[in-house]
Protein backbone atom coordinates (compact mmCIF):
# COMPACT_ATOMS: atom_id res chain seq x y z
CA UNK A 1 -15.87 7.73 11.43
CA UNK A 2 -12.82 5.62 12.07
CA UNK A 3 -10.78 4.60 9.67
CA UNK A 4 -8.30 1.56 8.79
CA UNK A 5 -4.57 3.02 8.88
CA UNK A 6 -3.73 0.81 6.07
CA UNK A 7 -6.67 1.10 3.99
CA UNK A 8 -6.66 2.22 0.49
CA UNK A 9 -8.63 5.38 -1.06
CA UNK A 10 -11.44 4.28 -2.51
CA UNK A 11 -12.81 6.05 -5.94
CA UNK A 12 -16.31 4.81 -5.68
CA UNK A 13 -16.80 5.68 -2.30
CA UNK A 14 -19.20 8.80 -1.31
CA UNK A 15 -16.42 10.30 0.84
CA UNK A 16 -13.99 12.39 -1.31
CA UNK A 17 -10.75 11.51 -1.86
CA UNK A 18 -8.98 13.96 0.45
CA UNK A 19 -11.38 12.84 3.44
CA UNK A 20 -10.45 9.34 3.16
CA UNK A 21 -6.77 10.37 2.97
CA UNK A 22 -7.66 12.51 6.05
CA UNK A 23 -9.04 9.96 7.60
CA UNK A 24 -6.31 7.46 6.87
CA UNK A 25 -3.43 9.43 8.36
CA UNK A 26 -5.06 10.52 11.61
CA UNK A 27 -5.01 6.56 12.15
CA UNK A 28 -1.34 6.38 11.34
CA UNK A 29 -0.84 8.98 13.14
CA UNK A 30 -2.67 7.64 15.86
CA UNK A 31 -0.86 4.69 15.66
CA UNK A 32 2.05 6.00 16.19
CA UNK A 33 3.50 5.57 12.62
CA UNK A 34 5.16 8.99 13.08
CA UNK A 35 7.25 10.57 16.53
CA UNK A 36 5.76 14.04 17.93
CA UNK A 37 8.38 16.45 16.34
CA UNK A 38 8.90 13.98 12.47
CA UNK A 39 7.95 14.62 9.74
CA UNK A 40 5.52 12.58 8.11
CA UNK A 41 5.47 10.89 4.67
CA UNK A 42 6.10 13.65 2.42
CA UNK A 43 3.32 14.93 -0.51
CA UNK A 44 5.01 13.56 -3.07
CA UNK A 45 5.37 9.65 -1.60
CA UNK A 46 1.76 10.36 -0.42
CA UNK A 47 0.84 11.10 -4.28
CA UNK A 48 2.38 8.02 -4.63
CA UNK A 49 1.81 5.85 -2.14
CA UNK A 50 -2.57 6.71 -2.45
CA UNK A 51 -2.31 7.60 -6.49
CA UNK A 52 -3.61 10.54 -5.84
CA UNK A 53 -3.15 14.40 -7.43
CA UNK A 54 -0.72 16.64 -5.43
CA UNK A 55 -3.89 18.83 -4.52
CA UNK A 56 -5.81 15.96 -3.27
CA UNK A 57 -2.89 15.37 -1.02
CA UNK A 58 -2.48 19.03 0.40
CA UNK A 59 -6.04 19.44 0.94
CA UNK A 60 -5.85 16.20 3.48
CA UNK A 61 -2.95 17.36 5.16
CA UNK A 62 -4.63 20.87 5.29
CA UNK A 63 -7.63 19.14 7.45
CA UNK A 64 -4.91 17.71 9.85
CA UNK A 65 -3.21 21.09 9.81
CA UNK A 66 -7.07 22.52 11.21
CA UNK A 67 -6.95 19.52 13.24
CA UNK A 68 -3.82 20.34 15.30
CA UNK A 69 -2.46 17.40 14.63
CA UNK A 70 0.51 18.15 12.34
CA UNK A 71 2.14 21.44 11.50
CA UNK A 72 3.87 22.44 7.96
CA UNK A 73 7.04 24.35 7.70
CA UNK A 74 7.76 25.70 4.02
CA UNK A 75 10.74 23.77 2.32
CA UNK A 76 10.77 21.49 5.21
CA UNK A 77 7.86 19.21 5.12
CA UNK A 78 4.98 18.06 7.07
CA UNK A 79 5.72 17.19 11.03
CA UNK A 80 3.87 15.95 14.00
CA UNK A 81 2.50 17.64 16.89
């Protein structure tokens, strides 16, 4: 499933919450909204940004992390592969 990079999460849709934010970054990333080596938008403007909970948000990036497509470093953020 492909999604829009600037779409919007989506309450009353049957995909969960953390999918759709899933989905939404791998097509930023894939845009190229982020440099191999950067960190990306960080949980807390994510939280933000989607109005989502800070475990919503972690879960996402934790399906990228599977993905190989970013890589966390503790105290540091979340960066690009």
């Amino acid at each position: 499933m492909e999604f829009d990079p600037d779409a919007e999460i989506d309450p009353e849709a049957p995909l969960t919450e953390y999918k759709q934010l899933a989905g939404i970054l791998r097509a930023r990333l894939a845009r190229g909204d982020w440099e191999a080596g950067r960190r990306i938008a960080s949980e807390t403007d994510l939280t933000q940004q989607y109005g989502l909970a800070r475990s919503t948000v972690r879960r996402a990036i934790a399906v990228l992390v599977e993905e190989g497509l970013v890589f966390t470093v503790p105290q540091r953020g979340t960066f690009r592969k």
